[in-house]
Protein backbone atom coordinates (compact mmCIF):
# COMPACT_ATOMS: atom_id res chain seq x y z
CA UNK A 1 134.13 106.69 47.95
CA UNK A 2 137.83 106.38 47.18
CA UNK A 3 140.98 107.16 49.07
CA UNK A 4 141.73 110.04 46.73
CA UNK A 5 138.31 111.57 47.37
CA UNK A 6 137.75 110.86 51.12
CA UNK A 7 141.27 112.41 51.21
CA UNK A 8 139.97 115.11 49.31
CA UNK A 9 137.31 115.78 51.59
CA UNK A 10 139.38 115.51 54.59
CA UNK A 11 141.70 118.41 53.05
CA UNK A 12 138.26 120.36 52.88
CA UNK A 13 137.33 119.99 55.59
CA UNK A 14 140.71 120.75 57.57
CA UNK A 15 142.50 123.36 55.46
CA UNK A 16 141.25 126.52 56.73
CA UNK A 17 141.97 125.58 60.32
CA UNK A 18 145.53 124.31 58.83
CA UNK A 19 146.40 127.31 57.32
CA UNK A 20 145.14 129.38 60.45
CA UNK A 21 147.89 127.44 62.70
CA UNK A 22 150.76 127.86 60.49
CA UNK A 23 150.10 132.00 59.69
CA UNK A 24 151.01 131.73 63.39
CA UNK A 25 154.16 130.69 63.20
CA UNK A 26 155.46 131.58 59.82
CA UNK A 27 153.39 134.67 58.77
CA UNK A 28 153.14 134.61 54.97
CA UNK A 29 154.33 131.61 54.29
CA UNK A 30 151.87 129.43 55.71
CA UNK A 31 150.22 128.34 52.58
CA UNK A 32 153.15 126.89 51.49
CA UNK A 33 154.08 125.11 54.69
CA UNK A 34 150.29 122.99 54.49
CA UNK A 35 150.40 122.40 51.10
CA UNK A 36 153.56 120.54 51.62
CA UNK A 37 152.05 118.74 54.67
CA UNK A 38 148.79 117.77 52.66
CA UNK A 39 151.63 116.38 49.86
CA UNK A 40 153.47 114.19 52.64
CA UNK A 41 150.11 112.99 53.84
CA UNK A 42 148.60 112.17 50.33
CA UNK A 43 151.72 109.61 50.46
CA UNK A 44 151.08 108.08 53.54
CA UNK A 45 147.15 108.07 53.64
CA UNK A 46 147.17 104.47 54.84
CA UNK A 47 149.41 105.76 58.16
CA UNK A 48 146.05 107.92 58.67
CA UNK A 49 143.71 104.95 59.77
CA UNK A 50 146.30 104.89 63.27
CA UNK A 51 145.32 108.41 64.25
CA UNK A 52 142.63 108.84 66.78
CA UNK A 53 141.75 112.61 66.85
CA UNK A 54 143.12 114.09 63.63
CA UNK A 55 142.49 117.50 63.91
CA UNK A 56 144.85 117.61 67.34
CA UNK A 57 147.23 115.78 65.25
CA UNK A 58 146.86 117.60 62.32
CA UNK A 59 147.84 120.72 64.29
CA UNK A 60 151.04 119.41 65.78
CA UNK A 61 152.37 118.05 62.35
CA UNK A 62 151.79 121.31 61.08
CA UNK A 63 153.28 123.23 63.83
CA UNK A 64 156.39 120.96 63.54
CA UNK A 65 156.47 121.57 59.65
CA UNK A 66 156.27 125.19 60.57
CA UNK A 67 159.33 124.85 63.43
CA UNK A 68 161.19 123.05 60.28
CA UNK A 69 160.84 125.57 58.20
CA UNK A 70 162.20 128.30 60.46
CA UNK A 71 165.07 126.27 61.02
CA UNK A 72 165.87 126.61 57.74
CA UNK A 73 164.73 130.14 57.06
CA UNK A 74 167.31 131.09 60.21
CA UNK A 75 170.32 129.04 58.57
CA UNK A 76 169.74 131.31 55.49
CA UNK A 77 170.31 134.30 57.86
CA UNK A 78 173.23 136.12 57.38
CA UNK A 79 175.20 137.67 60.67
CA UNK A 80 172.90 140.93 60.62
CA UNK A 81 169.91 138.68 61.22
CA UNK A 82 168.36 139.56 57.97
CA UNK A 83 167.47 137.63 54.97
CA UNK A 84 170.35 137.60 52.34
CA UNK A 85 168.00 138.86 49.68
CA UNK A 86 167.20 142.00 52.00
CA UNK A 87 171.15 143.57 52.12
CA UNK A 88 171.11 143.48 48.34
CA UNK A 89 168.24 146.16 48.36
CA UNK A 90 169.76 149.59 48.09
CA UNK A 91 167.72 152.66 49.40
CA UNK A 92 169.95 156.12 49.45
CA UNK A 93 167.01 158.53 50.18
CA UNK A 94 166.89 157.88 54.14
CA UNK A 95 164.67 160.23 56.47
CA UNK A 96 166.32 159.37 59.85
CA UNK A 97 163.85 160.95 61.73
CA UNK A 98 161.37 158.23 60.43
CA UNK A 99 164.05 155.37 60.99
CA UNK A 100 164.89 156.61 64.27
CA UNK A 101 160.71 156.06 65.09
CA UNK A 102 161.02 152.84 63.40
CA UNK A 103 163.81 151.32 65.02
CA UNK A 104 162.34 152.62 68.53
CA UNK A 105 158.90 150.85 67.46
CA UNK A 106 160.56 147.86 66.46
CA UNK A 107 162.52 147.36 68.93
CA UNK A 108 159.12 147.75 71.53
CA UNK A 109 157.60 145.00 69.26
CA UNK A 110 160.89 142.64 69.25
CA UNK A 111 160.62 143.11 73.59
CA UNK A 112 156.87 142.16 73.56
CA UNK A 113 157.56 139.30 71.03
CA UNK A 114 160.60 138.11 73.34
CA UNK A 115 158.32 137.91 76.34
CA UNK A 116 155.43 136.41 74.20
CA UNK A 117 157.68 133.90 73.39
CA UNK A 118 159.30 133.10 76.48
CA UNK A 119 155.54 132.28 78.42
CA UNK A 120 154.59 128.57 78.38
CA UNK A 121 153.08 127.78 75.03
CA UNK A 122 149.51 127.39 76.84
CA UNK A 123 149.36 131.16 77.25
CA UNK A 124 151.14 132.29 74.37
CA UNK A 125 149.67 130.62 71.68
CA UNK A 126 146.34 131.77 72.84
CA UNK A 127 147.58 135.46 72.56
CA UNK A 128 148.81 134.99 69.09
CA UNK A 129 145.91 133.51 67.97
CA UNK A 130 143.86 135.94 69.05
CA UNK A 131 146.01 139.51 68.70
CA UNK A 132 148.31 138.76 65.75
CA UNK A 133 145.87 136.22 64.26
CA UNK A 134 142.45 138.28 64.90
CA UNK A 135 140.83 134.86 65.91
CA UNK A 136 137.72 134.78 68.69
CA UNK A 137 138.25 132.72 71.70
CA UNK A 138 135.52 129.84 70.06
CA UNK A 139 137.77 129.71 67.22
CA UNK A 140 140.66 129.23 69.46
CA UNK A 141 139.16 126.84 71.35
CA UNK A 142 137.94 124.75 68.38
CA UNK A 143 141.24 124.87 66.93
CA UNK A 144 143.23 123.75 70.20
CA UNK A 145 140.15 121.50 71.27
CA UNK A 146 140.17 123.42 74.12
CA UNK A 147 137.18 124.07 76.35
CA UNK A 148 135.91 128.31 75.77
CA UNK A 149 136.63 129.13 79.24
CA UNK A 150 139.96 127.58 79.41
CA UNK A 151 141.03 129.80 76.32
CA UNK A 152 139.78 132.98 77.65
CA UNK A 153 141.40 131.99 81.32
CA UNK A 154 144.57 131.72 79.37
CA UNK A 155 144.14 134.85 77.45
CA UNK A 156 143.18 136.68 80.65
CA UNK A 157 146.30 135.21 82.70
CA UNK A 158 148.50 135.31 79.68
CA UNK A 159 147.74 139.18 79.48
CA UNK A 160 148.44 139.68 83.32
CA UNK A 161 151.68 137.81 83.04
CA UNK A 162 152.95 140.11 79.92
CA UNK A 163 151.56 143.15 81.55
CA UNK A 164 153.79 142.59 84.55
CA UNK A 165 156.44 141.45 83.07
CA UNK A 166 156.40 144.27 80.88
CA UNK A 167 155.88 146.82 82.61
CA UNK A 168 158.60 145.58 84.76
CA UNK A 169 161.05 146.26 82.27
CA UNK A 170 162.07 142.57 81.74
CA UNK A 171 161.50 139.97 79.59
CA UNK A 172 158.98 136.57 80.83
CA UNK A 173 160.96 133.73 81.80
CA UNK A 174 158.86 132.19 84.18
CA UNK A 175 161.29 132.72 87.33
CA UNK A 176 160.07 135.91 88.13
């Protein structure tokens, strides 16, 4: 077998699970974001021999690709925290009943996020996974290389520590 196709099978084999981690963190653009860490790979394939367990690896390169990439994505943000291509839409039949909903909905979503995101990455990235992502706890815990009942103890404590927190009024920040 060559380089190019045991390369080729170890993009098989590891895409899905790839792609899986990045939709975490970037949503839509996660596609993108791999193929551009399978392209950086493909030029260092002889740097691959050093790694012990790939897929662990594998899933922090792409998370770090994916923390890159917001980096930039928030630079591109103008001062109204939207994307510059957004304030150039126009849209002069408004029902303000529905925006007023919408902006009250949103801004319940934008408190959960915040307190998501502000729980130690062992709870929260469990919770994505499986509420925003729709993955089961075995595909959690194959993905993190995690044992099945530490993912659903995380899921269950994550949950308590939101719920809490929430409910509290206040946003997670691990003092409280």
């Amino acid at each position: 077998m060559t380089d190019n196709q045991s390369f080729d099978a170890l993009v098989t084999a590891h895409n899905a699970n790839a792609i899986k981690i990045a939709s975490i963190y970037v949503g839509e653009h996660c596609e993108d974001i791999v193929q551009d860490v399978w392209l950086k790979l493909l030029d260092k394939q002889h740097l691959l021999e050093r790694v012990e367990n790939f897929e662990n690896w594998l899933f922090f390169v792409v998370r770090n690709a994916c923390f890159n990439f917001l980096k930039i994505e928030k630079r591109k943000r103008n001062t109204f925290g939207q994307p510059l291509h957004e304030n150039i839409k126009s849209n002069y039949n408004i029902d303000y009943d529905c925006m007023l909903d919408k902006i009250i909905r949103d801004e319940d979503i934008a408190r959960l996020r915040k307190t998501i995101k502000n729980l130690p990455e062992a709870y929260s990235l469990p919770l994505i996974m499986y509420y925003s992502k729709g993955m089961t706890a075995p595909e959690i815990a194959k993905v993190l290389n995690l044992p099945l009942s530490t993912v659903k103890w995380r899921l269950h404590t994550g949950k308590q520590k939101i719920k809490k927190e929430y409910l509290k009024g206040g946003h997670y920040n691990g003092h409280k």
